[in-house]
N, C-alpha and C. Protein backbone atom coordinates (compact mmCIF):
# COMPACT_ATOMS: atom_id res chain seq x y z
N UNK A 1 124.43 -30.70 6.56
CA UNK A 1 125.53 -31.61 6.30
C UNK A 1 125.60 -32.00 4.83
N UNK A 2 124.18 -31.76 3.97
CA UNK A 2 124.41 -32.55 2.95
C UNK A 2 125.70 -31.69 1.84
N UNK A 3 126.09 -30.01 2.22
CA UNK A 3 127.10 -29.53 1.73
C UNK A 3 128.59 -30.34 1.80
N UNK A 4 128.73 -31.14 2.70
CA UNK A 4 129.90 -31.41 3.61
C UNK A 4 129.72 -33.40 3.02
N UNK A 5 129.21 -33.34 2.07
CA UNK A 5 129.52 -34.85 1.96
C UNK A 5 130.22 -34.95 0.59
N UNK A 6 131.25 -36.07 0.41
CA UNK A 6 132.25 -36.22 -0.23
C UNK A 6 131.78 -37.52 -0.87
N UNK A 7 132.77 -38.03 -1.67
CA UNK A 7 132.82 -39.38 -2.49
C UNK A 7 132.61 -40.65 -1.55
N UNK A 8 133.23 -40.38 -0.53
CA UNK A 8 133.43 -41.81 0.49
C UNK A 8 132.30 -41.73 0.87
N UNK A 9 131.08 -40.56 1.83
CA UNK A 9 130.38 -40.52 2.21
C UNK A 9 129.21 -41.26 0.95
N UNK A 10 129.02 -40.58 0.07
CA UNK A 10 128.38 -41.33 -1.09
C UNK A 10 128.53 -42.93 -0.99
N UNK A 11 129.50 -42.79 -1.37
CA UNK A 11 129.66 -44.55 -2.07
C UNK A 11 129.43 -45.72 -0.23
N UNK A 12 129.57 -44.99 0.89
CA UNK A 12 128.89 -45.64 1.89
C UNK A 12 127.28 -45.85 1.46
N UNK A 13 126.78 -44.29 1.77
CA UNK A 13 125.01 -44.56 1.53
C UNK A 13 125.19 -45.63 0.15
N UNK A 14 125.27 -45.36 -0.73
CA UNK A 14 125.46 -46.62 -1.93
C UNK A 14 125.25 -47.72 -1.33
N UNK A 15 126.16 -47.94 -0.83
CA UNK A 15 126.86 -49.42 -0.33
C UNK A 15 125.52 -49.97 0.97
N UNK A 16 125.31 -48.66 1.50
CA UNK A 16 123.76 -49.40 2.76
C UNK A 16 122.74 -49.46 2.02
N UNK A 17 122.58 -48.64 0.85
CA UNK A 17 120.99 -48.71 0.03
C UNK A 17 121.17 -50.04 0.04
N UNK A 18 122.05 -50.84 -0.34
CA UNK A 18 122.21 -51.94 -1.70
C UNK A 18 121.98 -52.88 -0.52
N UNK A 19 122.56 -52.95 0.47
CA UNK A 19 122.20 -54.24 1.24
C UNK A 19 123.29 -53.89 2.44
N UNK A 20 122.17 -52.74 3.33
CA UNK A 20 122.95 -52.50 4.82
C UNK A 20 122.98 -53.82 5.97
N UNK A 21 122.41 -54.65 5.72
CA UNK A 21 122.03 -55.69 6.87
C UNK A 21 123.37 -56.02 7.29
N UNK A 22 123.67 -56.54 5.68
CA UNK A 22 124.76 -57.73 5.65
C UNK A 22 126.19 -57.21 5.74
N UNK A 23 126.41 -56.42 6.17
CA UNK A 23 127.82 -55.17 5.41
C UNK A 23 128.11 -54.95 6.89
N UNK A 24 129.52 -55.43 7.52
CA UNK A 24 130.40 -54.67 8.23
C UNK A 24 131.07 -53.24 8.35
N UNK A 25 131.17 -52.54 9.28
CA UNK A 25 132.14 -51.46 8.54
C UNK A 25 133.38 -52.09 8.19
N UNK A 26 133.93 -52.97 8.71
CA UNK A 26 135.10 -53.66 7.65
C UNK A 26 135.04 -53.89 6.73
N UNK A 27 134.07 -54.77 6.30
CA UNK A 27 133.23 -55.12 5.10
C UNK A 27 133.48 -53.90 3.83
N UNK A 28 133.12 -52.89 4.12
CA UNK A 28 132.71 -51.55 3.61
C UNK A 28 134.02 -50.90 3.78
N UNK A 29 134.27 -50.82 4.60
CA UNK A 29 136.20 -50.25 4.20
C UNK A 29 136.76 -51.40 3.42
N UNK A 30 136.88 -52.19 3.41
CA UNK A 30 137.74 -53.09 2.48
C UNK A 30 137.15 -52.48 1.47
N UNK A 31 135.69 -52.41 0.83
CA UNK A 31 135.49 -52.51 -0.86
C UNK A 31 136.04 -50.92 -1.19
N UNK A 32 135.65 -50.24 0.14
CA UNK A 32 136.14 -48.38 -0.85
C UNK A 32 137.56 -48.44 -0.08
N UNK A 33 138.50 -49.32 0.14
CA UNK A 33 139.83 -49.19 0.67
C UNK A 33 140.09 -48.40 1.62
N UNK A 34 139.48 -48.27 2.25
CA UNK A 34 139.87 -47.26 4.09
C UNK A 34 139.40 -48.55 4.94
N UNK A 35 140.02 -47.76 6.07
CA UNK A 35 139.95 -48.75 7.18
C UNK A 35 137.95 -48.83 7.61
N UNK A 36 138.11 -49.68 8.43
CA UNK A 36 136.87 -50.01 9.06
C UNK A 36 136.41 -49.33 10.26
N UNK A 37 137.49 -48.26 10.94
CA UNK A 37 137.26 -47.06 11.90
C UNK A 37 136.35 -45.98 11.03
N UNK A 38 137.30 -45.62 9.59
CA UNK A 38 136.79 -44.50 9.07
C UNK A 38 135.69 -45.03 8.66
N UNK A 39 135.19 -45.94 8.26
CA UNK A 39 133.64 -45.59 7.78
C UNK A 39 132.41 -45.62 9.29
N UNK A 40 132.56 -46.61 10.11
CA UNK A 40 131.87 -46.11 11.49
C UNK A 40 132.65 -44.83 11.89
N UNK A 41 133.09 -44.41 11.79
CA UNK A 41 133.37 -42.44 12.19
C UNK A 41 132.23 -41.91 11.31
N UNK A 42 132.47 -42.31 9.90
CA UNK A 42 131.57 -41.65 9.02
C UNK A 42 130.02 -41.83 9.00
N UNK A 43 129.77 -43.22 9.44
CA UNK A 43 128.43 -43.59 9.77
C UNK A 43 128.14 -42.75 10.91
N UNK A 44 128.43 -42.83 12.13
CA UNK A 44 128.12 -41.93 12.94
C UNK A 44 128.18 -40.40 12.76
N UNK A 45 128.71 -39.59 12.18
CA UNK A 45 128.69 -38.08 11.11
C UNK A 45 127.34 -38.16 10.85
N UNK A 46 127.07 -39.08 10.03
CA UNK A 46 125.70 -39.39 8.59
C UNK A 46 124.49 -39.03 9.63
N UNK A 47 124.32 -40.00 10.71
CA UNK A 47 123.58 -40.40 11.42
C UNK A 47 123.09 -39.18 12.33
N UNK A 48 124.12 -38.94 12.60
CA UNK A 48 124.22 -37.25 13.50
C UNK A 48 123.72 -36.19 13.09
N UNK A 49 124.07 -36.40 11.15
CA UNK A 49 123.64 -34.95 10.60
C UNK A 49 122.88 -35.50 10.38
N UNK A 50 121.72 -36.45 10.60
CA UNK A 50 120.14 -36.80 10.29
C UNK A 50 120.15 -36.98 8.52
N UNK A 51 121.50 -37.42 7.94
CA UNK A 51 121.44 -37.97 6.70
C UNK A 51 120.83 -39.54 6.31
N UNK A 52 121.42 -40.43 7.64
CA UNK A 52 120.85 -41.64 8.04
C UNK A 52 120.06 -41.38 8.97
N UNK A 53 118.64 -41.84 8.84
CA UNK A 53 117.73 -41.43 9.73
C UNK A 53 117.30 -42.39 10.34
N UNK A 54 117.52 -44.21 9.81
CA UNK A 54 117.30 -45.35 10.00
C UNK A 54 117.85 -46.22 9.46
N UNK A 55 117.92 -47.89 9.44
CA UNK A 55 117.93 -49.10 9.32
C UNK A 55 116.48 -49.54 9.04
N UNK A 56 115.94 -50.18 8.18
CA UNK A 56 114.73 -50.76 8.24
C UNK A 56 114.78 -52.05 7.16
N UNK A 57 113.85 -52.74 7.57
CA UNK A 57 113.78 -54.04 6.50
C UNK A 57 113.22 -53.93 5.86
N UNK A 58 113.14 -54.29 4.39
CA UNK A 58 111.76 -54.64 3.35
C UNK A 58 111.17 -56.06 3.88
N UNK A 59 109.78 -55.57 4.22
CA UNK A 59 109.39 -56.78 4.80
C UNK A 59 108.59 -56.77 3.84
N UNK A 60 107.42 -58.32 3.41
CA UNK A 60 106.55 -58.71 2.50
C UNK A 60 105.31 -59.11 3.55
N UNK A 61 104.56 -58.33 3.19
CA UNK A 61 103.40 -58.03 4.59
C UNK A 61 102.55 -59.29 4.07
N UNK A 62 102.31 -59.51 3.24
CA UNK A 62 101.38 -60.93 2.66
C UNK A 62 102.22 -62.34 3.12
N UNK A 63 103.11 -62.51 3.16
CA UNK A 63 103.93 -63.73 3.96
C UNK A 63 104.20 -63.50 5.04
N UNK A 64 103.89 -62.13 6.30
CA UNK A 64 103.36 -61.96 7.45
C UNK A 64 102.22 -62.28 7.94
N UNK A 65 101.31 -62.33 6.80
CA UNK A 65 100.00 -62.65 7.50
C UNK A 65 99.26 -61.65 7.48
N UNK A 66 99.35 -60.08 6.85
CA UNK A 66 98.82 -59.52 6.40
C UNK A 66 98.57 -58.47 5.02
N UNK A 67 97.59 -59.55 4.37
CA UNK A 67 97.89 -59.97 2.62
C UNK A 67 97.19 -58.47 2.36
N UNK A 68 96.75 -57.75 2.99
CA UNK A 68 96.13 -56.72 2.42
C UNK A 68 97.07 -55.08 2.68
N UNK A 69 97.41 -54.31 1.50
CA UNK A 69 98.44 -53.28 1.60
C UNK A 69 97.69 -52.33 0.67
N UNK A 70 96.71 -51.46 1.37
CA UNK A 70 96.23 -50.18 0.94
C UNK A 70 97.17 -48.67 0.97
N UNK A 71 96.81 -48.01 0.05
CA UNK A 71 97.62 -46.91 -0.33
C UNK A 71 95.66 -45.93 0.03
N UNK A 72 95.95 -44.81 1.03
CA UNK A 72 94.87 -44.16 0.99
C UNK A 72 95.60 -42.18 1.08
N UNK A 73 95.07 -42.25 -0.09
CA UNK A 73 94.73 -40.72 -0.65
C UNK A 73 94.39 -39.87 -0.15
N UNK A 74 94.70 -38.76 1.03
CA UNK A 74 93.63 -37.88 1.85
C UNK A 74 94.14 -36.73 1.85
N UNK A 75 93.30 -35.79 1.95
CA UNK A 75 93.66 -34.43 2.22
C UNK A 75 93.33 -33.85 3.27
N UNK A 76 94.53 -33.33 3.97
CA UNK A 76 94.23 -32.05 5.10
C UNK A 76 94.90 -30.67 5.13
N UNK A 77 94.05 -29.73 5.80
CA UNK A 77 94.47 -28.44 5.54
C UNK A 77 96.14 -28.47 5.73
N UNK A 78 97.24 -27.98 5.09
CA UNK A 78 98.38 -27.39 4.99
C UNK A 78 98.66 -26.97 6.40
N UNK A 79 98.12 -26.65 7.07
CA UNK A 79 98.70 -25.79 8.05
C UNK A 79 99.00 -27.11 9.20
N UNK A 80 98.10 -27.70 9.16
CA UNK A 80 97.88 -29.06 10.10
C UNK A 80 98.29 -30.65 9.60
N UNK A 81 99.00 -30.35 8.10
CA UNK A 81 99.30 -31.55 7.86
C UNK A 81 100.47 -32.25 8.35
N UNK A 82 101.40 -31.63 8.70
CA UNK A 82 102.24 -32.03 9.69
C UNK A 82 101.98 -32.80 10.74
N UNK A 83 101.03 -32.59 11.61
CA UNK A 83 100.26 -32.83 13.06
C UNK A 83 99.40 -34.28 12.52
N UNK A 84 98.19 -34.18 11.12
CA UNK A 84 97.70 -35.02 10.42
C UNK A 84 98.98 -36.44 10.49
N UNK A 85 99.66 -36.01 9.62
CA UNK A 85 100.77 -36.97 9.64
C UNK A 85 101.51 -37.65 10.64
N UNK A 86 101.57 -37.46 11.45
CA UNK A 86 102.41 -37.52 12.88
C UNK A 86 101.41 -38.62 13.72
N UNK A 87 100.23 -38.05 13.90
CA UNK A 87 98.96 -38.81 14.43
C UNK A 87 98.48 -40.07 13.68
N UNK A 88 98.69 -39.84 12.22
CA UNK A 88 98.43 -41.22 11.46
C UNK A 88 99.17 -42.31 11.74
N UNK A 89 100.19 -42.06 12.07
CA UNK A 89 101.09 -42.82 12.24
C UNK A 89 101.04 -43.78 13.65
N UNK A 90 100.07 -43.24 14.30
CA UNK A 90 99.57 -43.86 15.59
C UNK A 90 98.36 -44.89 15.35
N UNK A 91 97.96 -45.31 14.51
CA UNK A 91 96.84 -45.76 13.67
C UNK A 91 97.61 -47.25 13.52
N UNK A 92 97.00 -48.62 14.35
CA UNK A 92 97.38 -49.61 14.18
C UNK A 92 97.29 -50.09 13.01
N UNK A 93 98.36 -50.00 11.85
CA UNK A 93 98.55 -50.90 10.55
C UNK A 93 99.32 -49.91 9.68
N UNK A 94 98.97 -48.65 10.21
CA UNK A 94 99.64 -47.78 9.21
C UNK A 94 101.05 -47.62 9.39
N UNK A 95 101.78 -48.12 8.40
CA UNK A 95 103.56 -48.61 8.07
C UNK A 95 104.12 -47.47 7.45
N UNK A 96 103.65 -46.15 6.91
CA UNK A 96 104.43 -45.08 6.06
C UNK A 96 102.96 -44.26 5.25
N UNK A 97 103.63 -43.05 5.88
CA UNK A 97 102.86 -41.63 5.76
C UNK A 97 103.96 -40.76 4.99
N UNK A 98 103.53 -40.24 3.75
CA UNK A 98 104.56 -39.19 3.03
C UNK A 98 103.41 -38.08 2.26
N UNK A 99 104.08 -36.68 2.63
CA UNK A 99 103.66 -35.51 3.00
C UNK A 99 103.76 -35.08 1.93
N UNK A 100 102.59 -34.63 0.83
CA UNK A 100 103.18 -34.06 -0.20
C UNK A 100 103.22 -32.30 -0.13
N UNK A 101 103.70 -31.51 -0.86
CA UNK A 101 103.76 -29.86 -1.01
C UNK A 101 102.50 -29.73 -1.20
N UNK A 102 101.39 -30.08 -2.37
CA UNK A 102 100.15 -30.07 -3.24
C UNK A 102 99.52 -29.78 -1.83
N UNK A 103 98.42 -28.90 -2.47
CA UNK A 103 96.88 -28.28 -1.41
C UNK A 103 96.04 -29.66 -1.20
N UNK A 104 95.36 -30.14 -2.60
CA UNK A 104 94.82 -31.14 -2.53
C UNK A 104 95.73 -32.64 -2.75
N UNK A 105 94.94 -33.51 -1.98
CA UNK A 105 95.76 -34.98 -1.75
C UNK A 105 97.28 -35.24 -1.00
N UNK A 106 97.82 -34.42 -0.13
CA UNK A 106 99.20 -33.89 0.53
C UNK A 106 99.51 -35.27 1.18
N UNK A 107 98.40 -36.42 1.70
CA UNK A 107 99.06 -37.18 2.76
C UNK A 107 98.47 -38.69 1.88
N UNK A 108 99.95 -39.50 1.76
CA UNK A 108 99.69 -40.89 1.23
C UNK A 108 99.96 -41.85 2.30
N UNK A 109 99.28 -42.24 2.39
CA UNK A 109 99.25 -43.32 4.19
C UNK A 109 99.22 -44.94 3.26
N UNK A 110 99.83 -45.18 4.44
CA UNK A 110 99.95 -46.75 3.75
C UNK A 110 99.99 -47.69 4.86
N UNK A 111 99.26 -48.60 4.76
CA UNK A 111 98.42 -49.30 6.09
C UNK A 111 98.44 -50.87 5.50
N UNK A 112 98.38 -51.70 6.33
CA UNK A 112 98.64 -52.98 6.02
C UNK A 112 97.52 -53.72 6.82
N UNK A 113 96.74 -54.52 6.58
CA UNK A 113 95.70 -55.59 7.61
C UNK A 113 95.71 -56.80 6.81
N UNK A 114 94.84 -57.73 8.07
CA UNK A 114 94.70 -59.27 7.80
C UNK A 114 93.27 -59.63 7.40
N UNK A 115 92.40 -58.10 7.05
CA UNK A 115 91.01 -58.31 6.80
C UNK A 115 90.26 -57.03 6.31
N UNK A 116 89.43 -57.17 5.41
CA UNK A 116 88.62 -56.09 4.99
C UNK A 116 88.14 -55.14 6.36
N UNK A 117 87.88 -56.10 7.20
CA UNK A 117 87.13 -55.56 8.64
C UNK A 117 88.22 -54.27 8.95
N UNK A 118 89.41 -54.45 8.93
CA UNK A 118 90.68 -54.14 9.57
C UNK A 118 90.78 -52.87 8.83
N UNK A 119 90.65 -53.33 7.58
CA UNK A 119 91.42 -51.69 6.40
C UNK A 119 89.76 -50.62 6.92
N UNK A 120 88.64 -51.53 6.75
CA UNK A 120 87.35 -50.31 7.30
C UNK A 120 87.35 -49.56 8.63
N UNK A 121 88.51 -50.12 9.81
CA UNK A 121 88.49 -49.62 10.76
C UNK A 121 89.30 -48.89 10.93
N UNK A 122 90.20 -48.60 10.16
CA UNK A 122 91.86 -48.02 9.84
C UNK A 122 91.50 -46.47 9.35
N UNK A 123 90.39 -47.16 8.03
CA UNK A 123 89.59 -45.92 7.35
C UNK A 123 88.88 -44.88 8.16
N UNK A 124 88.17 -45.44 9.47
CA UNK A 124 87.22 -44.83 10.45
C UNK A 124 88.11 -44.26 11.18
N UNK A 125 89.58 -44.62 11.72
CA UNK A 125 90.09 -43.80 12.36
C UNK A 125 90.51 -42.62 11.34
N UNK A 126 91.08 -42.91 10.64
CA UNK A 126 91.55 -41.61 9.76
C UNK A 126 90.34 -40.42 9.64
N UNK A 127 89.28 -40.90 9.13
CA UNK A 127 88.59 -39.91 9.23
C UNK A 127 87.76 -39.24 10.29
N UNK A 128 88.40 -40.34 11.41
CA UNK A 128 88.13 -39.81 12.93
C UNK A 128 88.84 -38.30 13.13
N UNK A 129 90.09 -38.05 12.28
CA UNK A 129 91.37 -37.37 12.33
C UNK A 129 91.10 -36.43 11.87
N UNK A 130 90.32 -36.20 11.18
CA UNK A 130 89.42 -35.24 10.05
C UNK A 130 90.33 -34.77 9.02
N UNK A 131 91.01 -36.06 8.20
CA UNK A 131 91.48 -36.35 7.00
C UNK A 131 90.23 -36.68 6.08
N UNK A 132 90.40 -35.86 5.28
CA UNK A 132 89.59 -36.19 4.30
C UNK A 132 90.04 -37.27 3.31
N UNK A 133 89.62 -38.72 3.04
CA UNK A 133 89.96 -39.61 2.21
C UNK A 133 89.51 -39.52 1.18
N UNK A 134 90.54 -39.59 0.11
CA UNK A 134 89.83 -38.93 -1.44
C UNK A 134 89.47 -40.39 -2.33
N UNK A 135 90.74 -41.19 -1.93
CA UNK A 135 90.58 -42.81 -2.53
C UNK A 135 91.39 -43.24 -1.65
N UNK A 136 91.22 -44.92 -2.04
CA UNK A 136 92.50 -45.88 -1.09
C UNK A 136 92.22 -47.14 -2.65
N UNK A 137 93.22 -47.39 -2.50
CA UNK A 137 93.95 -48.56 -3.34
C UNK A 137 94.21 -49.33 -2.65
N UNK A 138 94.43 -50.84 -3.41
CA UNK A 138 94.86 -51.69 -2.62
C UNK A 138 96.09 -52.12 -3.84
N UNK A 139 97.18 -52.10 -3.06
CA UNK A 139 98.67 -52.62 -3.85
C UNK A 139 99.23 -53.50 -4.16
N UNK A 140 99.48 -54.03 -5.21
CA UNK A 140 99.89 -55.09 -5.62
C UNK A 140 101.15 -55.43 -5.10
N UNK A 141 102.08 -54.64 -5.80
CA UNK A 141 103.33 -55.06 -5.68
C UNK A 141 104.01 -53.28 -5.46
N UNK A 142 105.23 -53.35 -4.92
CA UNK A 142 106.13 -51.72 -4.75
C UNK A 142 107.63 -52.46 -4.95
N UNK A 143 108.31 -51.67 -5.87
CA UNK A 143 109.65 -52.19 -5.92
C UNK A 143 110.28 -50.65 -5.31
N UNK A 144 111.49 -51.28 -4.79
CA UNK A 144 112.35 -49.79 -4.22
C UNK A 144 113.77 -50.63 -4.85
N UNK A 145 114.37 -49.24 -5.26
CA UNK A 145 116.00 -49.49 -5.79
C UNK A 145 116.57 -48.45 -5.06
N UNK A 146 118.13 -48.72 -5.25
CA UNK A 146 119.01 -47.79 -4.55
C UNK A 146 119.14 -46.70 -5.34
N UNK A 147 119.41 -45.33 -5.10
CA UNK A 147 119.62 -44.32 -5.90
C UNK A 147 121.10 -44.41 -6.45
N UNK A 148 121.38 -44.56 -7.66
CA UNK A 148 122.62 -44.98 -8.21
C UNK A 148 123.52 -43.73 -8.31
N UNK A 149 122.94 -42.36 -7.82
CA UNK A 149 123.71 -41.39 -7.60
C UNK A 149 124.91 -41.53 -6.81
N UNK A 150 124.82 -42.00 -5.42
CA UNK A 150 125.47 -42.08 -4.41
C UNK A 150 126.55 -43.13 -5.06
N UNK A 151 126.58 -43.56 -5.91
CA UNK A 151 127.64 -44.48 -6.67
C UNK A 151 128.57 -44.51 -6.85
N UNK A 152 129.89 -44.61 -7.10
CA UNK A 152 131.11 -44.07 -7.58
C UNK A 152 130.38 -43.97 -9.18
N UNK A 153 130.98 -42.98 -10.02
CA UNK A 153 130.84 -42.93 -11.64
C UNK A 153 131.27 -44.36 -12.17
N UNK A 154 132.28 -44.82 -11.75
CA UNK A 154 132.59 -45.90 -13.08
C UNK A 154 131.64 -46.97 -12.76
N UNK A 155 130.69 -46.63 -11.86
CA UNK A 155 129.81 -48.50 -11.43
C UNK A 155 128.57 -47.86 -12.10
N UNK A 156 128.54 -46.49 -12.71
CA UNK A 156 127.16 -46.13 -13.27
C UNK A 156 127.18 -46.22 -14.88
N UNK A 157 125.89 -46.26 -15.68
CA UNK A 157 126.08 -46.28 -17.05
C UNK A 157 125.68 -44.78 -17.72
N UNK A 158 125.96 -44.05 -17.02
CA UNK A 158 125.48 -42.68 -17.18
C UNK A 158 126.94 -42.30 -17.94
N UNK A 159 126.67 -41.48 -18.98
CA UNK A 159 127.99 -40.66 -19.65
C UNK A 159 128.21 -39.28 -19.22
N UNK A 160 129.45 -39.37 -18.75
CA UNK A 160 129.91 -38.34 -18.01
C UNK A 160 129.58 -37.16 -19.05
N UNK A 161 130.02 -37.05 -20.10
CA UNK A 161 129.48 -36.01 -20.99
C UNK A 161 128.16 -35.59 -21.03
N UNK A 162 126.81 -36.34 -20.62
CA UNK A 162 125.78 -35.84 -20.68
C UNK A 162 125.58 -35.14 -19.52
């Protein structure tokens, strides 16, 4: 689908990066001027062609009650990191697993607890998994922005000439 997406389709994803909670499809047809049918037609398209894959919140895991947000480093064979990944994700605390191409270090797991006890038991399952853990961090802070691609041009500061 991603051949088959146009300006409107863009400047929707835009418009959900920036703050999907709060946004009607009326809402969202009023600002790109179509009706409020066509963009739920179009949301449902997005969704279908697995362009929208979710809704999710930025939540702040330390004003949940669990102040601790490790980033752990591991490697597993290529052939099985798929399966690795899939299974981590069954691992009480772990919030986001991303798969890299690279031989060594391919899987960044990211796990959240309310106690040292918690991140050491998180650790024991993983390497129950026979992930090899290379390091784990513990994270301060992660900012996420919207990709300003999906933008209309005139809301970007990019020069069309470059």
């Amino acid at each position: 689908m991603t051949d088959q997406l146009d300006d409107l389709d863009r400047e929707i994803l835009h418009i959900l990066q920036v703050d999907a909670r709060r946004r009607t499809d009326t809402d969202i047809g009023k600002e790109l001027n179509v009706s409020g049918t066509t963009v739920a037609n179009r949301l449902d398209a997005l969704e279908e062609g697995g362009i929208i894959r979710g809704y999710h919140p930025e939540i702040d895991y330390e004003m949940a009650g669990y102040p601790l947000v490790v980033l752990f480093i591991c490697t597993a064979p290529i052939a099985d990191r798929e399966r690795h990944a899939q299974r981590s994700l069954d691992v009480r605390g772990v919030v986001n697993v991303k798969q890299l191409l690279s031989g060594e270090q391919n899987l960044h797991i990211q796990a959240v607890a309310e106690s040292t006890t918690r991140i050491e038991e998180i650790s024991e399952q993983l390497d129950a998994e026979d992930l090899r853990i290379v390091r784990s961090d513990i994270l301060s802070y992660e900012s996420v922005q919207p990709w300003n691609h999906f933008a209309r041009m005139e809301d970007t500061d990019i020069d069309s000439d470059t």
